[in-house]
C-alpha atoms as a PDB file:
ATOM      1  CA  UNK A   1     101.988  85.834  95.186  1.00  0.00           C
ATOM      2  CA  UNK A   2      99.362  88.811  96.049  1.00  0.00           C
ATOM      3  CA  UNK A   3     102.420  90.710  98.006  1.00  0.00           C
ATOM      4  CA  UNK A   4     104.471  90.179  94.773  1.00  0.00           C
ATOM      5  CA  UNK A   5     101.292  91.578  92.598  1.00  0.00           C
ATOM      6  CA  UNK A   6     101.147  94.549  95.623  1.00  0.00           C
ATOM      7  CA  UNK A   7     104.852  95.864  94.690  1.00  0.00           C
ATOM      8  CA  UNK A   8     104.371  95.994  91.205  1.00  0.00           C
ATOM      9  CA  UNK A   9     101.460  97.459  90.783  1.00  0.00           C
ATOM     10  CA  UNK A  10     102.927 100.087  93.112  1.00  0.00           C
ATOM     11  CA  UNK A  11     105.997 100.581  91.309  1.00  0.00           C
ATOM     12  CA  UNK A  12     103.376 100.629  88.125  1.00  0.00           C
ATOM     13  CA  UNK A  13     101.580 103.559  90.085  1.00  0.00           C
ATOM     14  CA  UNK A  14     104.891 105.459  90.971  1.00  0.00           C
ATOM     15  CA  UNK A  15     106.635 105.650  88.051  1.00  0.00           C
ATOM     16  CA  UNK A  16     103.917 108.261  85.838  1.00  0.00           C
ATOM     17  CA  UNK A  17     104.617 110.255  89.377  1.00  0.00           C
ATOM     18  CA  UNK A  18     108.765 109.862  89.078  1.00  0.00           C
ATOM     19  CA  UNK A  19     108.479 111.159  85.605  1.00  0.00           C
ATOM     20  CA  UNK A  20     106.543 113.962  86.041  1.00  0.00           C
ATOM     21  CA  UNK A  21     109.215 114.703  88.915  1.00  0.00           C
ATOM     22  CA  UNK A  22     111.961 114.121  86.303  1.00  0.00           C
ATOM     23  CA  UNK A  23     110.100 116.812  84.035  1.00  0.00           C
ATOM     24  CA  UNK A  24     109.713 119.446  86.559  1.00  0.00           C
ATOM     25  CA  UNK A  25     113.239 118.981  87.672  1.00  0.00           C
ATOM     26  CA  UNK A  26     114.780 119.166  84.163  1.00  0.00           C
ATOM     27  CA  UNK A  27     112.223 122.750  83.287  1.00  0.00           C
ATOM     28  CA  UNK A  28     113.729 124.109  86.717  1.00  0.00           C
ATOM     29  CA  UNK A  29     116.920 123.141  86.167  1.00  0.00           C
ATOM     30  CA  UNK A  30     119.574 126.160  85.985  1.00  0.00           C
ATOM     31  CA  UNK A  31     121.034 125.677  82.186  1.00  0.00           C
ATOM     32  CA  UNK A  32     123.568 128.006  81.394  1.00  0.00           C
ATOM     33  CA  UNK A  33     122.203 128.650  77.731  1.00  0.00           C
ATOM     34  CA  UNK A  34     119.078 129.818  80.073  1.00  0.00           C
ATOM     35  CA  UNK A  35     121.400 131.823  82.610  1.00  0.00           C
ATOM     36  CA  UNK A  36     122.845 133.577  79.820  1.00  0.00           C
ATOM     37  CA  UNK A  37     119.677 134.670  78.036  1.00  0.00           C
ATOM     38  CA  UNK A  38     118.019 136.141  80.305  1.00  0.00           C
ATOM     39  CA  UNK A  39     121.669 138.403  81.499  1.00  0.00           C
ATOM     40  CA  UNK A  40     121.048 139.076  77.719  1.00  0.00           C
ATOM     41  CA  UNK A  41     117.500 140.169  78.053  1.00  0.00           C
ATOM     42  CA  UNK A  42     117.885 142.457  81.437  1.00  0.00           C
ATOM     43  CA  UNK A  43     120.875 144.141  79.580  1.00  0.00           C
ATOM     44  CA  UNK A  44     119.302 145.256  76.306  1.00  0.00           C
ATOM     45  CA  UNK A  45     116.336 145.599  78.323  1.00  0.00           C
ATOM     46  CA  UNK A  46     117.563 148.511  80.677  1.00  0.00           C
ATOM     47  CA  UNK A  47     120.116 149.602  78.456  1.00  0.00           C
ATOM     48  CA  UNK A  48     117.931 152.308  76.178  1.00  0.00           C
ATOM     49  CA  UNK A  49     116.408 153.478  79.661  1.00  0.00           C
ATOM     50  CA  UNK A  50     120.010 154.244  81.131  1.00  0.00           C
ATOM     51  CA  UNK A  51     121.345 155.837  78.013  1.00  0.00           C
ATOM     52  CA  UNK A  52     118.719 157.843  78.219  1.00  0.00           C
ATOM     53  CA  UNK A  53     119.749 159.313  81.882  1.00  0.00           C
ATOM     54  CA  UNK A  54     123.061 159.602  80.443  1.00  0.00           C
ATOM     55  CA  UNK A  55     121.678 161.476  77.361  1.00  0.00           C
ATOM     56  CA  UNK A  56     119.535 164.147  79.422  1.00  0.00           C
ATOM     57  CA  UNK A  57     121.535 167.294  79.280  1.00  0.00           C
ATOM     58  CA  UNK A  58     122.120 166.792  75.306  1.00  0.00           C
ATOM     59  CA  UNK A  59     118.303 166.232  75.188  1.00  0.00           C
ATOM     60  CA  UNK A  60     117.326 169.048  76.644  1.00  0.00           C
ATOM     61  CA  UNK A  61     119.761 170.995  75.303  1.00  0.00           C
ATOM     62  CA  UNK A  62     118.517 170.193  71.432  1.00  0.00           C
ATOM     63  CA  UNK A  63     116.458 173.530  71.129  1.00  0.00           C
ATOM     64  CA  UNK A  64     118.941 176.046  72.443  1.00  0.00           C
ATOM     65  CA  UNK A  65     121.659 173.996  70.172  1.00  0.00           C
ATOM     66  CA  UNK A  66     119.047 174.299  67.064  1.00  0.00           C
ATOM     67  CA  UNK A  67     118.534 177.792  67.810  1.00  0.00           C
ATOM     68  CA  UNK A  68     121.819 179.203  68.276  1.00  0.00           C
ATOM     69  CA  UNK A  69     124.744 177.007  66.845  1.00  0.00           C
ATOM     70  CA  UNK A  70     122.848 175.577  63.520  1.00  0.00           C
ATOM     71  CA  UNK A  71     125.949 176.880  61.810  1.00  0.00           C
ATOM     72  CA  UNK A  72     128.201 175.282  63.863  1.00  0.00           C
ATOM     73  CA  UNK A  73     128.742 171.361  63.121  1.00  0.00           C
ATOM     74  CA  UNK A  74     132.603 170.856  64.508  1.00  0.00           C
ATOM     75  CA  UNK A  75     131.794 171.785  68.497  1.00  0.00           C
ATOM     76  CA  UNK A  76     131.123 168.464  69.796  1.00  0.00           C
ATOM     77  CA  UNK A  77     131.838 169.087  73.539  1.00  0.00           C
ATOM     78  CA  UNK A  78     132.899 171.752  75.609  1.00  0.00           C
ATOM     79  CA  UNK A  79     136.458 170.547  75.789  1.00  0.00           C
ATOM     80  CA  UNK A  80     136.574 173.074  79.170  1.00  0.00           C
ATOM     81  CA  UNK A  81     133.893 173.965  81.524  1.00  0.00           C
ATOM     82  CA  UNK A  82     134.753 177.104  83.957  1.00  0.00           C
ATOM     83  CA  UNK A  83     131.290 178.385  83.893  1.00  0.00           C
ATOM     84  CA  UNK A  84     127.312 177.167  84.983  1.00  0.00           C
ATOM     85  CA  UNK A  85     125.364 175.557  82.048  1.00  0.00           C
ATOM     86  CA  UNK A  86     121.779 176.086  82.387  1.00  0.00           C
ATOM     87  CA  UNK A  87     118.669 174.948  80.843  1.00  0.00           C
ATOM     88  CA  UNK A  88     115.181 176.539  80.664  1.00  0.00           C
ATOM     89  CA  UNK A  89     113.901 172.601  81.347  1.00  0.00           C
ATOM     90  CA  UNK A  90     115.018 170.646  84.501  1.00  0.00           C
ATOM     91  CA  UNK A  91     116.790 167.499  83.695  1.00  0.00           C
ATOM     92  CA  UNK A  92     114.030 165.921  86.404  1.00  0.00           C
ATOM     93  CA  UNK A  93     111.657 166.072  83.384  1.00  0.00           C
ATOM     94  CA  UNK A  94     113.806 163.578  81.243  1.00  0.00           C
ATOM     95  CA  UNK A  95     113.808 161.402  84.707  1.00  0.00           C
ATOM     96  CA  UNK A  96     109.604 161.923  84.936  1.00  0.00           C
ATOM     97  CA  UNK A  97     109.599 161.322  81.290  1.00  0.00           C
ATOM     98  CA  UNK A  98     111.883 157.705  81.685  1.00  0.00           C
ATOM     99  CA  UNK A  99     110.356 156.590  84.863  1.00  0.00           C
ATOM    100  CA  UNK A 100     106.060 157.698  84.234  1.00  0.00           C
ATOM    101  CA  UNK A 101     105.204 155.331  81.330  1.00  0.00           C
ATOM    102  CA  UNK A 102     106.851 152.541  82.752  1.00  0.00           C
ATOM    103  CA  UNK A 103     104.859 152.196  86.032  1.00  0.00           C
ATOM    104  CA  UNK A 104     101.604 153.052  84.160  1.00  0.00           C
ATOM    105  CA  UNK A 105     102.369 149.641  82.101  1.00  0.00           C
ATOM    106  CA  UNK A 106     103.534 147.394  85.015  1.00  0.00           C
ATOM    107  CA  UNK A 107     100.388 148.727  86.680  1.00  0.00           C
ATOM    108  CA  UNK A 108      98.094 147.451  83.759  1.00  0.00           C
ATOM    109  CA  UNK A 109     100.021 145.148  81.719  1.00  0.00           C
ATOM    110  CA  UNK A 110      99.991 142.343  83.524  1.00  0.00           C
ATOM    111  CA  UNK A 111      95.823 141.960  83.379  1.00  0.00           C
ATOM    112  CA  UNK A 112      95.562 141.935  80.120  1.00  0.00           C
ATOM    113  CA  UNK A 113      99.131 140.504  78.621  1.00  0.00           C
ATOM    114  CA  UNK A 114      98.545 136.863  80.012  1.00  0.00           C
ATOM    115  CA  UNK A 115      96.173 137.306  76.476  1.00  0.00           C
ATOM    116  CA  UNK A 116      99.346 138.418  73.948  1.00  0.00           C
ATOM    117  CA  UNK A 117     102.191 135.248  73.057  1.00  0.00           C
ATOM    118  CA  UNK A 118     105.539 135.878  74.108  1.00  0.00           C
ATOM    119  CA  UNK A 119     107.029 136.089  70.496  1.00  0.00           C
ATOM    120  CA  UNK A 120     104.529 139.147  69.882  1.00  0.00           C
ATOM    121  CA  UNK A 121     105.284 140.784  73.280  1.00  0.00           C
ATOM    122  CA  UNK A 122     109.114 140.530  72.288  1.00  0.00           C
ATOM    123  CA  UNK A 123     108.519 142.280  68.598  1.00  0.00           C
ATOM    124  CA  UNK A 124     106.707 145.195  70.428  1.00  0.00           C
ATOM    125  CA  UNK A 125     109.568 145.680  72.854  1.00  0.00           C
ATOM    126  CA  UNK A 126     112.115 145.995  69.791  1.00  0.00           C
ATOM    127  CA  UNK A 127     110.201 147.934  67.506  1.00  0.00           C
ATOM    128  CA  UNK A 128     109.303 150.799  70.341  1.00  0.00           C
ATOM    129  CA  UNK A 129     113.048 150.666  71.641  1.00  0.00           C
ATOM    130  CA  UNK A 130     114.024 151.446  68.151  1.00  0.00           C
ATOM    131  CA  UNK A 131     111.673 154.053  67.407  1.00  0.00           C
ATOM    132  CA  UNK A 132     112.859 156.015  70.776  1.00  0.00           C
ATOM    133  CA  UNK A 133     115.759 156.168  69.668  1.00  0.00           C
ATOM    134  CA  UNK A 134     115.659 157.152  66.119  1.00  0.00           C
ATOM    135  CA  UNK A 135     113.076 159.669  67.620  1.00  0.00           C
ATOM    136  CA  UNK A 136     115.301 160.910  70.021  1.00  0.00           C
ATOM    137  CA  UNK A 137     118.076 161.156  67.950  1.00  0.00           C
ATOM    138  CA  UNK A 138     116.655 163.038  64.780  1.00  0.00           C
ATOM    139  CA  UNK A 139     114.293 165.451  66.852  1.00  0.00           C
ATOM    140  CA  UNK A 140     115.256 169.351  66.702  1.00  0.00           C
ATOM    141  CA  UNK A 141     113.121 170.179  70.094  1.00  0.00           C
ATOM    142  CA  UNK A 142     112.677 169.280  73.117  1.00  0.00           C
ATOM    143  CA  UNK A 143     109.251 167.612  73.193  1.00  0.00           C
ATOM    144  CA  UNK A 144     109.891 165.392  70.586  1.00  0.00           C
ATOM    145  CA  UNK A 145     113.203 164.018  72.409  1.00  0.00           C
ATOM    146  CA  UNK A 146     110.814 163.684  75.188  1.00  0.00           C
ATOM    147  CA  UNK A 147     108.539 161.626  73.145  1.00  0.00           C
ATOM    148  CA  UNK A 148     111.394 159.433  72.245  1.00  0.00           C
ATOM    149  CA  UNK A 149     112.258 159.093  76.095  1.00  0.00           C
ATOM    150  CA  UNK A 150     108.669 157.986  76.975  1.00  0.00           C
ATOM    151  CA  UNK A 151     108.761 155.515  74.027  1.00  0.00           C
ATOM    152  CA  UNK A 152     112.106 154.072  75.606  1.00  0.00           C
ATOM    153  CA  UNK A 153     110.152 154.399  79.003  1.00  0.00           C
ATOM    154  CA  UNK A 154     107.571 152.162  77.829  1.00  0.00           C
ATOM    155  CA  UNK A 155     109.417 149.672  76.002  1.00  0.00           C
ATOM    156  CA  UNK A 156     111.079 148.801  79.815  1.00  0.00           C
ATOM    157  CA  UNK A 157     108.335 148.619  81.461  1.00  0.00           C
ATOM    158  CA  UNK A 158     106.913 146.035  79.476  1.00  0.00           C
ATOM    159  CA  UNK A 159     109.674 144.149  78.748  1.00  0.00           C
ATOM    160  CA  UNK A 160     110.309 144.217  82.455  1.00  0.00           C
ATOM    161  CA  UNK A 161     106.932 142.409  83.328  1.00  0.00           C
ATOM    162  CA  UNK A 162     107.023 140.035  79.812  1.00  0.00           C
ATOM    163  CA  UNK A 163     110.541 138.701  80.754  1.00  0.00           C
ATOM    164  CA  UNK A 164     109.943 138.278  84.721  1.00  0.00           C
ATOM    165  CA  UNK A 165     106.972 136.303  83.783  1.00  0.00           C
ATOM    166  CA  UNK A 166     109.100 134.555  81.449  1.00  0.00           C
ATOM    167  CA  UNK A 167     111.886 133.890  84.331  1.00  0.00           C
ATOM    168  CA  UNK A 168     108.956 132.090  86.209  1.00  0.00           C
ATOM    169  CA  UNK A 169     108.901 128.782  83.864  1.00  0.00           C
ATOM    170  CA  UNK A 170     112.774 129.038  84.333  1.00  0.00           C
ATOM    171  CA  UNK A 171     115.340 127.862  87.113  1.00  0.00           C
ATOM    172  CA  UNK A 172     114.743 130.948  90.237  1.00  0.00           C
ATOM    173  CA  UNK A 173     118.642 131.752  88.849  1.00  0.00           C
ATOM    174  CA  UNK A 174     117.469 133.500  85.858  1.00  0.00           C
ATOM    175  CA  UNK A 175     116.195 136.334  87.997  1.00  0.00           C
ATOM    176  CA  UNK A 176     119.177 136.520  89.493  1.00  0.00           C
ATOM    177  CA  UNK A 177     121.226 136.876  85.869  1.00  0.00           C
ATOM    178  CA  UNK A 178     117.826 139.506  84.560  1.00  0.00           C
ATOM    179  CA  UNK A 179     119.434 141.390  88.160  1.00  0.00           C
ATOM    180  CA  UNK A 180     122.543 141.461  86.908  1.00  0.00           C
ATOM    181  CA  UNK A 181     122.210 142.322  83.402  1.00  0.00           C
ATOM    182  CA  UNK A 182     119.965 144.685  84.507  1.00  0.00           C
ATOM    183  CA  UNK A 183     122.661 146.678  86.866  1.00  0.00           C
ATOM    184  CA  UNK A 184     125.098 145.879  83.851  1.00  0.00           C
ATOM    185  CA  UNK A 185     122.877 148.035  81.565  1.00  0.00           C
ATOM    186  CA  UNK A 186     123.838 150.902  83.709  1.00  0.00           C
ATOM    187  CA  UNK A 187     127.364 150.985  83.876  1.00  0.00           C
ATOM    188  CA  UNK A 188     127.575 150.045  79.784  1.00  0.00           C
ATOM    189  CA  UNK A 189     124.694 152.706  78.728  1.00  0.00           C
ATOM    190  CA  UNK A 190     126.387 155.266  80.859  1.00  0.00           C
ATOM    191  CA  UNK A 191     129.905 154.598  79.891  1.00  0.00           C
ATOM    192  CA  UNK A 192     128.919 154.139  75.904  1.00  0.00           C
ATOM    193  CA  UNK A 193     127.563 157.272  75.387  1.00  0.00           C
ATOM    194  CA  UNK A 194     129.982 158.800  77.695  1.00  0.00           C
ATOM    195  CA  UNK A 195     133.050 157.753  75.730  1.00  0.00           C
ATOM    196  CA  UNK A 196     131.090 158.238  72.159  1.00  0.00           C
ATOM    197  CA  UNK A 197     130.231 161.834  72.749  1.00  0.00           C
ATOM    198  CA  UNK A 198     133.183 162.891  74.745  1.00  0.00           C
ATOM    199  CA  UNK A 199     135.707 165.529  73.000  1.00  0.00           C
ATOM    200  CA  UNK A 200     138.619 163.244  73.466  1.00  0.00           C
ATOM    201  CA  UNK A 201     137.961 160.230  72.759  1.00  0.00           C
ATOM    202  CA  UNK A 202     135.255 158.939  70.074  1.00  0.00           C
ATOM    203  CA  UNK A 203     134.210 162.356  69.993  1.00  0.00           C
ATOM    204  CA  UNK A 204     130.579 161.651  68.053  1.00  0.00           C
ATOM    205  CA  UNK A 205     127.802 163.801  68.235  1.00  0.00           C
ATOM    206  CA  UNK A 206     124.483 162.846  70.072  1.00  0.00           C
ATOM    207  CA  UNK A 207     122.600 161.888  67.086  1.00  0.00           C
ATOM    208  CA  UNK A 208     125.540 159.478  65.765  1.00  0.00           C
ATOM    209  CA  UNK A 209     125.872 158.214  69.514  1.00  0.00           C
ATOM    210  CA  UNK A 210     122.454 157.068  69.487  1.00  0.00           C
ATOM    211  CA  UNK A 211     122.268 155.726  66.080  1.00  0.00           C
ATOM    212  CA  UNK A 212     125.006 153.127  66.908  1.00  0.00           C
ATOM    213  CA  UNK A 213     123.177 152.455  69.946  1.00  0.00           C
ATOM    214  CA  UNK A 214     120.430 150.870  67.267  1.00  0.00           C
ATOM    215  CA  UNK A 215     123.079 147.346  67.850  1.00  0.00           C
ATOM    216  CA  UNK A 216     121.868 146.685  71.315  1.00  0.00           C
ATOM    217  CA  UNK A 217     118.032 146.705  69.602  1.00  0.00           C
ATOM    218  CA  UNK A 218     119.227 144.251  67.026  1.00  0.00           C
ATOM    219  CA  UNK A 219     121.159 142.361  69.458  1.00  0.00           C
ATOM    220  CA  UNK A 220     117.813 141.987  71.691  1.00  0.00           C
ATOM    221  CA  UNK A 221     115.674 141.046  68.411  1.00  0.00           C
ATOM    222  CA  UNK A 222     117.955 137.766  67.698  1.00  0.00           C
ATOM    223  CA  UNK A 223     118.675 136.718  71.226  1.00  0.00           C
END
């Protein structure tokens, strides 16, 4: 009788432990609808911060095109290029100007965010991606397309540490999926505005380009 009194109330004592094993198990598991999300968020994440790399020579190229073809809205592209195209600005600048603000937020972000909800952190990501490119798109110099670059900049870097910290109450295969959507971001950002502002095919000009690059923004805000 007091062995049979033993088991139970050791089975009693196990089972609160079994469930909270159950719970952790089913938070780490590796759902799809998780998986999937997250490609989501390392893809609209990077994407604005490749296009941008993709963008540099027509952003540095806004003054001189200001200056000395205002008159001239039907040259899209150079549809043949036999000769050296240079800049007064070095193309490294866009690079400084895409790579600078983002490591000055992951350096101080992450004291301070732990103190900001995710839903807030997510708005803020949006909104700045959106105003980079709307500022890079409708600027007629060169600092202000550089503004717009270092808006883009820092919308990366912190979505970069908000979504990684994110990934951590996930499955560990939702950083592999932010990886991949990350990498993904490159070849589509590149190849978009590639193919958009390219003579023959969509042939659009650098401001359209980025204005229909405002879906991947929208896409990001309802994901």
């Amino acid at each position: 009788m007091t062995l049979d009194k033993s088991a139970t109330s050791t089975k009693k004592a196990e089972a609160p432990i079994q469930a909270t094993m159950t719970f952790a198990t089913a938070k780490k598991s590796p759902g799809t609808r998780n998986m999937i999300s997250f490609w989501i968020f390392g893809l609209c994440n990077n994407f604005t911060f490749s296009m941008m790399l993709s963008a540099a020579q027509d952003i540095l190229s806004k003054q001189q095109r200001t200056s000395q073809f205002n008159h001239n809205v039907t040259d899209v592209c150079i549809p043949e290029i036999t000769h050296r195209i240079c800049s007064p600005t070095s193309a490294g600048v866009v690079l400084l100007c895409n790579i600078v603000p983002a490591l000055m937020v992951k350096l101080f972000c992450p004291f301070i965010m732990h103190r900001v909800p995710y839903g807030i952190r997510h708005l803020v990501i949006c909104t700045l991606q959106v105003t980079s490119l709307l500022l890079t798109a409708f600027s007629n110099s060169v600092p202000t397309a550089l503004l717009g670059v270092c808006v883009a900049s820092l919308a990366g870097g912190l979505g970069e540490t908000t979504f990684l910290g994110l990934a951590g109450h996930y499955s560990k295969n939702t950083i592999a999926t932010w990886s991949s959507g990350t990498g993904m971001a490159g070849l589509i950002g590149a190849f978009s505005y590639a193919g958009m502002t390219d003579a023959r095919l969509l042939a659009l000009s650098p401001t359209r380009a980025m204005l229909v690059m405002l879906v991947m923004p929208a896409i990001f805000a309802f994901t």
